[in-house]
C-alpha atoms as a PDB file:
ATOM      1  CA  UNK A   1     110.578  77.457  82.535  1.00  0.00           C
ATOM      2  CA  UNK A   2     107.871  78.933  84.996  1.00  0.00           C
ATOM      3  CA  UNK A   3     104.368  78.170  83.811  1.00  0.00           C
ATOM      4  CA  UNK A   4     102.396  81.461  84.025  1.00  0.00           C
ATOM      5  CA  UNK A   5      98.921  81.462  86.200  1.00  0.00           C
ATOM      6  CA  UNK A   6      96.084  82.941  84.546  1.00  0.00           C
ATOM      7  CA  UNK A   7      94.789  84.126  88.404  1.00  0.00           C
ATOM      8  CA  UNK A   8      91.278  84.322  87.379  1.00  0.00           C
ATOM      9  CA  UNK A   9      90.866  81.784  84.934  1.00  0.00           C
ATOM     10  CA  UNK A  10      92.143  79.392  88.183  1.00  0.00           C
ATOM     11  CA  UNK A  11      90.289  81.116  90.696  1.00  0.00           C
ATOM     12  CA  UNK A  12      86.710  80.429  88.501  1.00  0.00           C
ATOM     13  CA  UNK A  13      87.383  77.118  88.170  1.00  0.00           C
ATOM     14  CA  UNK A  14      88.114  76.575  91.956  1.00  0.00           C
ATOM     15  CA  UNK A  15      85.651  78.360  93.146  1.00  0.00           C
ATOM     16  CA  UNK A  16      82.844  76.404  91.232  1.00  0.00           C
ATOM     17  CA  UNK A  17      84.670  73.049  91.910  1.00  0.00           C
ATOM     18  CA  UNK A  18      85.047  73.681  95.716  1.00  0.00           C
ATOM     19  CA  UNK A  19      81.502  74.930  95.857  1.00  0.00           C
ATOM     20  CA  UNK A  20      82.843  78.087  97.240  1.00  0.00           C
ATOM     21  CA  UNK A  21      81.722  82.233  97.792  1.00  0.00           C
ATOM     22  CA  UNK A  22      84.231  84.716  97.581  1.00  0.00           C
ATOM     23  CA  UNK A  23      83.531  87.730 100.003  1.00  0.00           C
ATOM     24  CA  UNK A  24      85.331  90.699  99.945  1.00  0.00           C
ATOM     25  CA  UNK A  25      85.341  94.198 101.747  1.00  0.00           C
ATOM     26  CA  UNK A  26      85.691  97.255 100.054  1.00  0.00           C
ATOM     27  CA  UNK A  27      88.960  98.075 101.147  1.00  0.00           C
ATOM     28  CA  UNK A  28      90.409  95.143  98.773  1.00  0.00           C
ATOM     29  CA  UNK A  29      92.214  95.825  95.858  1.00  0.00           C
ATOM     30  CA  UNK A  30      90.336  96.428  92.641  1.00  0.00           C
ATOM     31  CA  UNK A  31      90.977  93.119  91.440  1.00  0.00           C
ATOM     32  CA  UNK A  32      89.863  91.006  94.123  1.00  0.00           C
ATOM     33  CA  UNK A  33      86.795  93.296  94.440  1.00  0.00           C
ATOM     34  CA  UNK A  34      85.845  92.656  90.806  1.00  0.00           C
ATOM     35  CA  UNK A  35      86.304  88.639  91.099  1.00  0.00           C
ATOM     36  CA  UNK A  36      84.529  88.013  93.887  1.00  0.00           C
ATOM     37  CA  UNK A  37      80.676  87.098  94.264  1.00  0.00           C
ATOM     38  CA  UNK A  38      80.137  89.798  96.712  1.00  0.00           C
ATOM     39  CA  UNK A  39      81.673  93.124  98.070  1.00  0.00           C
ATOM     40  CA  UNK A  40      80.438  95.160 100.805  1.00  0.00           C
ATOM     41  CA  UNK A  41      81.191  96.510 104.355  1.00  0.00           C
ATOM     42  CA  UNK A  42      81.588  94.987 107.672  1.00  0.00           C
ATOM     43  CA  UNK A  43      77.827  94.342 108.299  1.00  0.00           C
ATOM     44  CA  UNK A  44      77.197  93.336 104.662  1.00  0.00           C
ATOM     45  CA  UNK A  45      79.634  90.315 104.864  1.00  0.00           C
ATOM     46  CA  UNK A  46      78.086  89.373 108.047  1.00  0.00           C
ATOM     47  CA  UNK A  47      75.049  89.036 106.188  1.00  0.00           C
ATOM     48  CA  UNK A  48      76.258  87.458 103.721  1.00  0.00           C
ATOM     49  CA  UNK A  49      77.859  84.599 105.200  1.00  0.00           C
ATOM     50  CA  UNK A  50      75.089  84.039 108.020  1.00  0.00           C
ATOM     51  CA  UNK A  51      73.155  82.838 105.056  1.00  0.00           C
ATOM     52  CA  UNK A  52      75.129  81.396 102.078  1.00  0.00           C
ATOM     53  CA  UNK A  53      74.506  77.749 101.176  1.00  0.00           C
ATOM     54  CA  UNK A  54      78.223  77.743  99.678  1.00  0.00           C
ATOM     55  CA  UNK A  55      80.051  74.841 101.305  1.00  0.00           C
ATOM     56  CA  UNK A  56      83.313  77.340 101.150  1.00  0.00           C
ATOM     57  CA  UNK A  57      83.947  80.452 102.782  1.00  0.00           C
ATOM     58  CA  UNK A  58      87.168  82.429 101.127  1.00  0.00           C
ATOM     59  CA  UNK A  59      86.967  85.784 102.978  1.00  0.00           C
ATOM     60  CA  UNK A  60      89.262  88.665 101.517  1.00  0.00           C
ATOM     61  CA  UNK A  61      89.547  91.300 104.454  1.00  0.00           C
ATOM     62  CA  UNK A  62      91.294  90.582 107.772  1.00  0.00           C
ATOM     63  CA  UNK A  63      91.139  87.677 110.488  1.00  0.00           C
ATOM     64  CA  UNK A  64      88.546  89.300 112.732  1.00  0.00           C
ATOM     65  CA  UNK A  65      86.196  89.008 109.289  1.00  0.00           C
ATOM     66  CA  UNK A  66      87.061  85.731 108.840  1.00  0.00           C
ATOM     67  CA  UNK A  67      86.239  84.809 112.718  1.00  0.00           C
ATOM     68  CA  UNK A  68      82.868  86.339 112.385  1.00  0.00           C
ATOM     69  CA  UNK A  69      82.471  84.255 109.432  1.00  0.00           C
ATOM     70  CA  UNK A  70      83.745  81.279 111.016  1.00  0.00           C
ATOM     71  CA  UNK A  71      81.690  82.017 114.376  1.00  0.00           C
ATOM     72  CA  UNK A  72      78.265  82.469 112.189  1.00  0.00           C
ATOM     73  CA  UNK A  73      79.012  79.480 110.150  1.00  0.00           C
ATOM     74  CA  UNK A  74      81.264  76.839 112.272  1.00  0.00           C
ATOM     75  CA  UNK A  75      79.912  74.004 109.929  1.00  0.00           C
ATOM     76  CA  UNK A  76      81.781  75.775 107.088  1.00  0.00           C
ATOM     77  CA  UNK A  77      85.451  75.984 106.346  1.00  0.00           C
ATOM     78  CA  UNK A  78      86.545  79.781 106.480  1.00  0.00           C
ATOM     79  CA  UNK A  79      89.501  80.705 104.121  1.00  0.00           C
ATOM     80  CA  UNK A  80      91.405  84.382 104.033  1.00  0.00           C
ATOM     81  CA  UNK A  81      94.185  84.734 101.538  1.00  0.00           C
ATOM     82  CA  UNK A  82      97.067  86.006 104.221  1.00  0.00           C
ATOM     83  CA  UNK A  83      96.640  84.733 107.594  1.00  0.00           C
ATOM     84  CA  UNK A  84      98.770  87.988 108.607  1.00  0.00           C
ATOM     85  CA  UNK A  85      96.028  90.233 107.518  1.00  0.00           C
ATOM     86  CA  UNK A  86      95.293  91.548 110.961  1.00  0.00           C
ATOM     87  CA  UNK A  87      93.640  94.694 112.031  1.00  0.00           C
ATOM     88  CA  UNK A  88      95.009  97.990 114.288  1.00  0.00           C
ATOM     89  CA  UNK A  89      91.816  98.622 115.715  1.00  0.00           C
ATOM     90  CA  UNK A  90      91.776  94.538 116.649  1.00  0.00           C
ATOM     91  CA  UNK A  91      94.844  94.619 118.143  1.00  0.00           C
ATOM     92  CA  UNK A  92      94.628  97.382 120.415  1.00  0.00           C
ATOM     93  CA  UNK A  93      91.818  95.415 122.132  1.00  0.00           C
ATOM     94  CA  UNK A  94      93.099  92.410 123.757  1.00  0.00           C
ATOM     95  CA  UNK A  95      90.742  90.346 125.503  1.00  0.00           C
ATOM     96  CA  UNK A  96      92.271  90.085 128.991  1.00  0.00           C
ATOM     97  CA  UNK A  97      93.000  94.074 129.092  1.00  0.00           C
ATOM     98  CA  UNK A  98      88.933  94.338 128.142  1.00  0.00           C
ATOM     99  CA  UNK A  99      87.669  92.195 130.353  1.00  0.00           C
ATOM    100  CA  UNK A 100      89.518  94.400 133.581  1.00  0.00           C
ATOM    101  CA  UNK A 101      88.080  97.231 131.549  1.00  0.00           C
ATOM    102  CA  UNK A 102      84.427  96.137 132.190  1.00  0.00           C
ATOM    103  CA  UNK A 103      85.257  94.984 135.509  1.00  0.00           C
ATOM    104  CA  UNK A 104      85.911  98.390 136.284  1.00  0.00           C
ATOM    105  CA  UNK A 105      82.630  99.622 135.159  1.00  0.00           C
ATOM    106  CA  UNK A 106      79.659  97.676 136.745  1.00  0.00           C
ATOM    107  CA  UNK A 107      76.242  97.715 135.463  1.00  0.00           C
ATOM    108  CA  UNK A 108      77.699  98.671 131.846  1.00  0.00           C
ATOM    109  CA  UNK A 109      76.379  96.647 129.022  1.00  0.00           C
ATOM    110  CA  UNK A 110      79.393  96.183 126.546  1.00  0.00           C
ATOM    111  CA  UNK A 111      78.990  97.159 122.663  1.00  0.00           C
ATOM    112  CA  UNK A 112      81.664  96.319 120.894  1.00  0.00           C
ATOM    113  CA  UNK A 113      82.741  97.023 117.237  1.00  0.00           C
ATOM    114  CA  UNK A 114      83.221  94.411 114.616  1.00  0.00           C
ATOM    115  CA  UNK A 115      86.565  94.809 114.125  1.00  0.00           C
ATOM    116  CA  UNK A 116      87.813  93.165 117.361  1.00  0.00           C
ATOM    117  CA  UNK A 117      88.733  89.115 117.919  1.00  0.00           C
ATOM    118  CA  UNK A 118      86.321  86.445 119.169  1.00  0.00           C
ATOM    119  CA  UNK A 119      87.898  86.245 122.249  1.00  0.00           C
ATOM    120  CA  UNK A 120      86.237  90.329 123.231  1.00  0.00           C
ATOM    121  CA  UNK A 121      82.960  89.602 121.265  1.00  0.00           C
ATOM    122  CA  UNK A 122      82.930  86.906 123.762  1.00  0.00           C
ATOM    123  CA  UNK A 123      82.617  89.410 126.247  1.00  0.00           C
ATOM    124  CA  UNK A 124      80.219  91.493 124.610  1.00  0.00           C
ATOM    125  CA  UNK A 125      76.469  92.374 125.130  1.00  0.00           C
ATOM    126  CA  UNK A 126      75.789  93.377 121.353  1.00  0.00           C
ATOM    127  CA  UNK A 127      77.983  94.251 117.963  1.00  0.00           C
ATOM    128  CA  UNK A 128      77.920  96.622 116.319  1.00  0.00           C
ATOM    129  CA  UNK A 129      79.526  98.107 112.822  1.00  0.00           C
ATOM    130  CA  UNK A 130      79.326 101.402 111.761  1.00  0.00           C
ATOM    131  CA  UNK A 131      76.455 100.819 109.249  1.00  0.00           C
ATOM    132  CA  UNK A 132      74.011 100.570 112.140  1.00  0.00           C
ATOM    133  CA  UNK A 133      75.879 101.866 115.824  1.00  0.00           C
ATOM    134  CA  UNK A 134      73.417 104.800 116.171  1.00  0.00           C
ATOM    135  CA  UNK A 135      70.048 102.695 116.100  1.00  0.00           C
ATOM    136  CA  UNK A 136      71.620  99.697 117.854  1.00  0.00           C
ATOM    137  CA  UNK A 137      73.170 102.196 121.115  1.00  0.00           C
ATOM    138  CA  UNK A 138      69.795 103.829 120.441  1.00  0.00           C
ATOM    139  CA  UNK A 139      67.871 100.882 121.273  1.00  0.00           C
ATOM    140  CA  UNK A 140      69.165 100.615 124.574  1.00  0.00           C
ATOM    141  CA  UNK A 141      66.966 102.304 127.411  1.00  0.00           C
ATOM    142  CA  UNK A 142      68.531 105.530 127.534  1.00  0.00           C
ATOM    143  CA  UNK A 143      69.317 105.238 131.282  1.00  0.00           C
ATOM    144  CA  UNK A 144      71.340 102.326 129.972  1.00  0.00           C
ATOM    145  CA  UNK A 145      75.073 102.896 131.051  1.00  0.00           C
ATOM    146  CA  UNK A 146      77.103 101.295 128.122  1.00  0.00           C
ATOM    147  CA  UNK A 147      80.595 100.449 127.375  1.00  0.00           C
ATOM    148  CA  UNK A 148      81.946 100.872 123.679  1.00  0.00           C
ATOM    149  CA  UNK A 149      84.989  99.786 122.624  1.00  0.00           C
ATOM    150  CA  UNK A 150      87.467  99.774 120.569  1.00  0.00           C
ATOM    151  CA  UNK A 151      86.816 102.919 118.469  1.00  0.00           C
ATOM    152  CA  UNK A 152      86.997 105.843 120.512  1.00  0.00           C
ATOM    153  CA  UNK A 153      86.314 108.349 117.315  1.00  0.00           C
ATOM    154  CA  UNK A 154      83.296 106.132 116.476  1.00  0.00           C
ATOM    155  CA  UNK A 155      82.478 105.855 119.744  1.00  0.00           C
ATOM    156  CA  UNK A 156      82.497 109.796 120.047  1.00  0.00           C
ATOM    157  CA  UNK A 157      81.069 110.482 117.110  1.00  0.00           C
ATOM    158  CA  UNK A 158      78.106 108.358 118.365  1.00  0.00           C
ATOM    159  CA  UNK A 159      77.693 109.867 121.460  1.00  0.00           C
ATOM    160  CA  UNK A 160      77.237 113.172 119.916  1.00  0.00           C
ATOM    161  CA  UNK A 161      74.541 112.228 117.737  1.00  0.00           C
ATOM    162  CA  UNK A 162      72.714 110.633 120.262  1.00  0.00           C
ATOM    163  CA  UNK A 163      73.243 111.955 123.481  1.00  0.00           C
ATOM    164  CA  UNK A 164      74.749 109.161 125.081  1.00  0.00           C
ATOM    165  CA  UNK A 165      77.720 108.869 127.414  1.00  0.00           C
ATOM    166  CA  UNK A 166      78.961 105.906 126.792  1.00  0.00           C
ATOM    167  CA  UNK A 167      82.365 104.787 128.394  1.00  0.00           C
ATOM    168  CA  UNK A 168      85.189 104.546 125.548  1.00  0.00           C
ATOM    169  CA  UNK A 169      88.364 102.318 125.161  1.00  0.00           C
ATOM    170  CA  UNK A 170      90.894 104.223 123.496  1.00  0.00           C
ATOM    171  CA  UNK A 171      92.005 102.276 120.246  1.00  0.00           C
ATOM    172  CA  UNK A 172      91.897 103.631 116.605  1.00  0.00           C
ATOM    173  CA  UNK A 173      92.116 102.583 113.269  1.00  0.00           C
ATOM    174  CA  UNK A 174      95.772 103.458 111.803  1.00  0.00           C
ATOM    175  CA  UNK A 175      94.167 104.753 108.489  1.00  0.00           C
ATOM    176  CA  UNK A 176      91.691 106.806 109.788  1.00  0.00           C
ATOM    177  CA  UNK A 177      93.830 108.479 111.999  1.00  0.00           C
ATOM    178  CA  UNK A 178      95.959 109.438 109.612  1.00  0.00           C
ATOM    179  CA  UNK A 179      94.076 111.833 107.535  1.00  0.00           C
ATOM    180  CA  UNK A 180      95.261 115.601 107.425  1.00  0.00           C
ATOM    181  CA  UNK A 181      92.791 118.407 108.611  1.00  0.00           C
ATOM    182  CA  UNK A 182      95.208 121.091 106.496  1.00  0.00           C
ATOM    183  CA  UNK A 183      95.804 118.630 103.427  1.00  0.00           C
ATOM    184  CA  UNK A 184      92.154 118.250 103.262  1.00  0.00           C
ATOM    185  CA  UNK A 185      91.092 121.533 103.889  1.00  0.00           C
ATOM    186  CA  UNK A 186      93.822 122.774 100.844  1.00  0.00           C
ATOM    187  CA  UNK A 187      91.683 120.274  98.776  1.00  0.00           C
ATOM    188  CA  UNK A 188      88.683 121.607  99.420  1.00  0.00           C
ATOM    189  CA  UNK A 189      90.027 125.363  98.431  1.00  0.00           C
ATOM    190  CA  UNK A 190      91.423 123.475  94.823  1.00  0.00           C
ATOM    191  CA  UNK A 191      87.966 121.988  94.442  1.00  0.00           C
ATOM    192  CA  UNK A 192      85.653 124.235  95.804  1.00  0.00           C
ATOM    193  CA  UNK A 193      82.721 121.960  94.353  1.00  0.00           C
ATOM    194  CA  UNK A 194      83.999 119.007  96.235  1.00  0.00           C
ATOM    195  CA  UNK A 195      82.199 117.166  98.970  1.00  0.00           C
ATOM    196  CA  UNK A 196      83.817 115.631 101.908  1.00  0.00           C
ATOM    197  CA  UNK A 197      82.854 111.895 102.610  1.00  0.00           C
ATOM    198  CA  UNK A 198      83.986 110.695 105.697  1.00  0.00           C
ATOM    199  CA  UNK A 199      84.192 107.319 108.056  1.00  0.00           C
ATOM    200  CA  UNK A 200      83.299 107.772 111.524  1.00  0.00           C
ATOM    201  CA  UNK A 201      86.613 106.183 112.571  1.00  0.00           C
ATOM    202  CA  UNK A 202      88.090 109.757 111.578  1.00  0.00           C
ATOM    203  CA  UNK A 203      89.000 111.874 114.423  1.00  0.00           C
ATOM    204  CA  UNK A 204      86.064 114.662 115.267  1.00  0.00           C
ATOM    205  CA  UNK A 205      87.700 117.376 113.768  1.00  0.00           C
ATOM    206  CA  UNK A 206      87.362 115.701 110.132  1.00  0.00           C
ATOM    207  CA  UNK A 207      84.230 114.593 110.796  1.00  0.00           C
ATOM    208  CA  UNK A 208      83.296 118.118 111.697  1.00  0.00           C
ATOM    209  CA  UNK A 209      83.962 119.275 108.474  1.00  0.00           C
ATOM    210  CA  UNK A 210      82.531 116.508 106.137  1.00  0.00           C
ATOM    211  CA  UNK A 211      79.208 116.856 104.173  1.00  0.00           C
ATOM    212  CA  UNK A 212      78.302 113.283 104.966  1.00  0.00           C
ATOM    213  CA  UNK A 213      79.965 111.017 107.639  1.00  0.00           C
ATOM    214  CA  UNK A 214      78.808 107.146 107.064  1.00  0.00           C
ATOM    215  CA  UNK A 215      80.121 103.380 106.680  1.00  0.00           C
ATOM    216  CA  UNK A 216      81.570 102.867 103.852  1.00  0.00           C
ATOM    217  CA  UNK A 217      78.777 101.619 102.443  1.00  0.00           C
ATOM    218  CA  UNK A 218      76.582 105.234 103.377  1.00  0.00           C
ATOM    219  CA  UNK A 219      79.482 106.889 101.619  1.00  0.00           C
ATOM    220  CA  UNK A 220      79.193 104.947  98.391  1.00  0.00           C
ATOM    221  CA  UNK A 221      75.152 105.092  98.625  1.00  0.00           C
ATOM    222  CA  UNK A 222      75.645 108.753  99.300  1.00  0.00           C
ATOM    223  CA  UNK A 223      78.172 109.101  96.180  1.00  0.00           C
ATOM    224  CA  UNK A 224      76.206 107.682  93.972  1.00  0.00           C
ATOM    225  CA  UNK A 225      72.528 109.172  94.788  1.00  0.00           C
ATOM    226  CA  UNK A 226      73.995 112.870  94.769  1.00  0.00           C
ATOM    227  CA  UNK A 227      74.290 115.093  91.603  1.00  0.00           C
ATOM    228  CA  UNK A 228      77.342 116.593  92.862  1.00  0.00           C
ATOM    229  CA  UNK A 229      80.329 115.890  90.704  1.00  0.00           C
ATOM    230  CA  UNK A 230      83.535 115.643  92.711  1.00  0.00           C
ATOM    231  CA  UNK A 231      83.963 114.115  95.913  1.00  0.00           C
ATOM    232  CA  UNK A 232      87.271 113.774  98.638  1.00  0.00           C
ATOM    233  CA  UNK A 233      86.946 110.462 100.690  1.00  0.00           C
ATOM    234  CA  UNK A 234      88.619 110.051 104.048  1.00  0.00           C
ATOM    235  CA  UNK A 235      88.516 106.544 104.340  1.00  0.00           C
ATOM    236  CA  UNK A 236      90.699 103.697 102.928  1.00  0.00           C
ATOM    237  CA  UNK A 237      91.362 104.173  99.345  1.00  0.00           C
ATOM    238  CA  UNK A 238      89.972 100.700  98.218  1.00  0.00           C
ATOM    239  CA  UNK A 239      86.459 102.272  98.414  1.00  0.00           C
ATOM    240  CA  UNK A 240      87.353 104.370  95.291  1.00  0.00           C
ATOM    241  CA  UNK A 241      87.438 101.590  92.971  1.00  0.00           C
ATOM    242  CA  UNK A 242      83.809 101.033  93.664  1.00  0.00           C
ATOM    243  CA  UNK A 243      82.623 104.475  94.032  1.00  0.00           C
ATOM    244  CA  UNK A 244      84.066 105.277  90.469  1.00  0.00           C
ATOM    245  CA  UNK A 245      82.922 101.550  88.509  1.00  0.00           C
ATOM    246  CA  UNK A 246      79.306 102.977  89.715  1.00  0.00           C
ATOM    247  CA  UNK A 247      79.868 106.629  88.858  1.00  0.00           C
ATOM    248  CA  UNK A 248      81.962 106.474  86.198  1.00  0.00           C
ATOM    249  CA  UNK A 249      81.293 110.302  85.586  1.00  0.00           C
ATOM    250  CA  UNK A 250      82.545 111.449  88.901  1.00  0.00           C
ATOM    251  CA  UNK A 251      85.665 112.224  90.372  1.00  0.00           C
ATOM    252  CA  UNK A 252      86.758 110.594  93.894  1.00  0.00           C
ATOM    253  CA  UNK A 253      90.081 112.032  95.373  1.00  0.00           C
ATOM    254  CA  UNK A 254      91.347 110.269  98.465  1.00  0.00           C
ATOM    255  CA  UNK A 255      92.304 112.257 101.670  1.00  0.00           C
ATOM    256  CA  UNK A 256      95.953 112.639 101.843  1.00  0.00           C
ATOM    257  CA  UNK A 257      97.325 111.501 105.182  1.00  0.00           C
ATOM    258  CA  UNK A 258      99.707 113.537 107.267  1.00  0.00           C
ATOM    259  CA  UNK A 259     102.741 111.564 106.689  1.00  0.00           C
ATOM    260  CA  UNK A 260     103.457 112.730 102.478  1.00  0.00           C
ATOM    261  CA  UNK A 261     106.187 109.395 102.397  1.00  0.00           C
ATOM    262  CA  UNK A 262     103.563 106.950 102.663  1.00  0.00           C
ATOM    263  CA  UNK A 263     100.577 105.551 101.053  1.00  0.00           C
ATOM    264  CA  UNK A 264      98.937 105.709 104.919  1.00  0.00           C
ATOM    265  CA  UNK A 265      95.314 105.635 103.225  1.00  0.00           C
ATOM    266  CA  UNK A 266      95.621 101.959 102.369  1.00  0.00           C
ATOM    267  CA  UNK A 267      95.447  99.317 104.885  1.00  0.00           C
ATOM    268  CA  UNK A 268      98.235  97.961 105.147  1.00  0.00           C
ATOM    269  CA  UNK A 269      96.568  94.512 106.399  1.00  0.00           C
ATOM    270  CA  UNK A 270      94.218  94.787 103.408  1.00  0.00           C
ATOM    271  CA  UNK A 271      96.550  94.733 100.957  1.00  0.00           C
ATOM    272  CA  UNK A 272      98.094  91.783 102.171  1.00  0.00           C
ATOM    273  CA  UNK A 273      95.797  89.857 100.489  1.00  0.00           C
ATOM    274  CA  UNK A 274      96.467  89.627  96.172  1.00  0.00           C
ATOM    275  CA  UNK A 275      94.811  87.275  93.535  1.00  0.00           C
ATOM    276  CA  UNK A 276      98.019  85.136  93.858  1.00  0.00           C
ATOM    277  CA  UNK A 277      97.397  84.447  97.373  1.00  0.00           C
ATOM    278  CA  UNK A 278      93.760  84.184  96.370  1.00  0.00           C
ATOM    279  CA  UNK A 279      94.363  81.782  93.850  1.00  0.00           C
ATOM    280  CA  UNK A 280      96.653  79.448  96.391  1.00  0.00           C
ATOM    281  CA  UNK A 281      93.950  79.919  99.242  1.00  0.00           C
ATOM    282  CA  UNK A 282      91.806  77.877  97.094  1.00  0.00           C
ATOM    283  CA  UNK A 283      93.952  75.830  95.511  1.00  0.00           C
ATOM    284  CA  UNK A 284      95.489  74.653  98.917  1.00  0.00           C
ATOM    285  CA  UNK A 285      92.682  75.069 100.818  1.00  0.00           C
ATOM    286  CA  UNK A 286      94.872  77.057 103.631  1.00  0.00           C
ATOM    287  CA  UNK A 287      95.424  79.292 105.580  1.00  0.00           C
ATOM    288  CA  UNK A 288      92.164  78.752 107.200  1.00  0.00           C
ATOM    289  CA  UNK A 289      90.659  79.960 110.161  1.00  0.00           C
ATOM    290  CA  UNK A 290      89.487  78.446 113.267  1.00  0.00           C
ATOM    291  CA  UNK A 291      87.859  79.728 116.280  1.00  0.00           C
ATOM    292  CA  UNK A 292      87.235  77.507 119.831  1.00  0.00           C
ATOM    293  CA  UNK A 293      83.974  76.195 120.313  1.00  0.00           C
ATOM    294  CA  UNK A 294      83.455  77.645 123.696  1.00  0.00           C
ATOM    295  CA  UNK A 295      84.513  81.226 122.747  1.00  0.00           C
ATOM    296  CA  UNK A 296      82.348  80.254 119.320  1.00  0.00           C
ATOM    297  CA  UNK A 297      79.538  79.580 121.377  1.00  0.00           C
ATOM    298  CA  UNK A 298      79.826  83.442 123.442  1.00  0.00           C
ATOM    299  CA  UNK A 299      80.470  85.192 120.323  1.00  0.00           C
ATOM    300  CA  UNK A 300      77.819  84.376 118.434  1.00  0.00           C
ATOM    301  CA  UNK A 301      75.264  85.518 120.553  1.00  0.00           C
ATOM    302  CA  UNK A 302      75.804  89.327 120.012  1.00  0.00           C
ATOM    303  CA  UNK A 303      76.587  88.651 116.196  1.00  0.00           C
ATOM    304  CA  UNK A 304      72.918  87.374 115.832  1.00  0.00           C
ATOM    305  CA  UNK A 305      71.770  90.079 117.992  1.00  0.00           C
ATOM    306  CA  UNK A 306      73.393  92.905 115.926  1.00  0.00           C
ATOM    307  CA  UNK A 307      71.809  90.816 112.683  1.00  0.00           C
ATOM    308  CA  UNK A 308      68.450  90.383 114.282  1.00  0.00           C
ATOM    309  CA  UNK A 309      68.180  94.201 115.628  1.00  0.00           C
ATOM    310  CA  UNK A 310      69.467  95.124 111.556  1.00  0.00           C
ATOM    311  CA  UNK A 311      66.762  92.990 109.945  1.00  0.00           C
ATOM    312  CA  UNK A 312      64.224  94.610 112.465  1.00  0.00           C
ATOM    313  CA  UNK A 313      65.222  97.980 111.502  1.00  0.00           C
ATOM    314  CA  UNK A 314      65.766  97.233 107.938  1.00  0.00           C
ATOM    315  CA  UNK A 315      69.823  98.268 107.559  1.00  0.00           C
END
């Protein structure tokens, strides 16, 4: 007879016996968002785990989150639930293809989103997420010739609001591209009282139309400040769980994609991770993640940059 697992009765009792932190993004499942010690965005979890005293590191997002947890911390262990929990946006960045790409451009200095491996922050002048990519580009001279990769729409949408011209590599997020202009504009004409949220790593034609474009946490600050009512969010659906716990009188609809067969505004990496896997993560201590102490070593550098140019700006 199979013994059933009370998931969060276990994962309690590990956590405080392993002297660990759970952090996870907002693009987890409801679940994991409500056990863990702390939710937030890219930059947030950064944060986080450049200063936790925890001895444990269980990080439920994807690998390159649980590298830059791992790079800031290389005296802790690092845990994610589903070593498969990759990233599109990652992978369409590999290292050796990046490294011919600034070869090509001399005299660039290379920005380069969170969500790519260790091996290109390696290679990389400053990070960046897209809580604070404005003021960080914007704190480069502006005669500065810069190289931004992977996100092309972030990278666009950046150069319009500041002028630059920076040099893009042309990856995307899977999600974000997804999103239907004529699904969302229908929406909007069925709630006419509806604001648009939207994540920079839409392409420019939904972010032309939104009433606020912003990480996803400047979408949930923006939610819940705002007396508006009803909101449609192009971003990944996990947001919505913590948009509607702190507004429980509002109403979040989530951007349909193009594609009406599948559920293309989840991550499908995300979801990988459940409170099952969770639960064996810290009962087994595995999978965990590693990073090489020489590429450790490059990384980290524009990490603490991005954090120190953050804490100087207050973001």
């Amino acid at each position: 007879m199979q013994i059933q697992v009370n998931y969060k009765q276990e994962i309690e009792r590990l956590r405080k016996e392993k002297k660990a932190i759970i952090l996870a993004h907002y693009y987890q499942t409801g679940d994991i968002q409500d056990i863990a010690d702390f939710v937030g965005d890219s930059l947030a979890l950064a944060q986080w785990a450049a200063k936790t005293d925890a001895d444990v590191i269980v990080l439920c997002g994807v690998h390159f989150m649980g590298e830059t947890a791992k790079i800031l911390c290389p005296e802790k262990r690092v845990f994610i639930p589903d070593l498969n929990a990759g990233c599109s946006l990652a992978d369409s960045c590999k290292a050796n293809d990046f490294e011919k790409f600034i070869a090509a451009h001399p005299g660039h200095k290379v920005i380069s989103y969170v969500n790519t491996s260790a091996d290109v922050k390696a290679l990389t002048d400053v990070v960046v997420t897209s809580s604070n990519a404005k003021q960080i580009v914007e704190s480069f001279p502006e005669d500065q010739k810069l190289i931004f990769g992977p996100d092309k729409n972030l990278g666009n949408y950046i150069n319009g609001i500041t002028g630059r011209q920076m040099v893009l590599w042309n990856g995307a997020c899977h999600v974000h591209e997804q999103f239907s202009l004529e699904k969302i504009l229908k929406l909007k004409n069925e709630y006419p009282d509806a604001l648009l949220l939207a994540h920079p790593e839409c392409k420019s034609y939904i972010l032309q139309i939104a009433d606020h474009v912003g990480s996803t946490a400047s979408l949930l600050k923006y939610a819940t400040n705002t007396d508006h009512k009803q909101f449609i969010v192009a971003t990944e659906s996990g947001i919505l769980h913590e948009m509607q716990k702190r507004n429980p009188g509002k109403e979040f609809i989530p951007a349909p994609p193009e594609d009406p067969t599948c559920a293309c505004n989840e991550c499908n990496f995300m979801r990988l991770n459940t409170m099952e896997k969770l639960y064996l993560c810290l009962r087994d201590e595995t999978p965990e993640v590693f990073v090489d102490e020489k590429i450790r070593v490059k990384a980290v550098k524009p990490i603490q940059k991005m954090l120190e140019i953050s804490a100087r700006l207050g973001l």
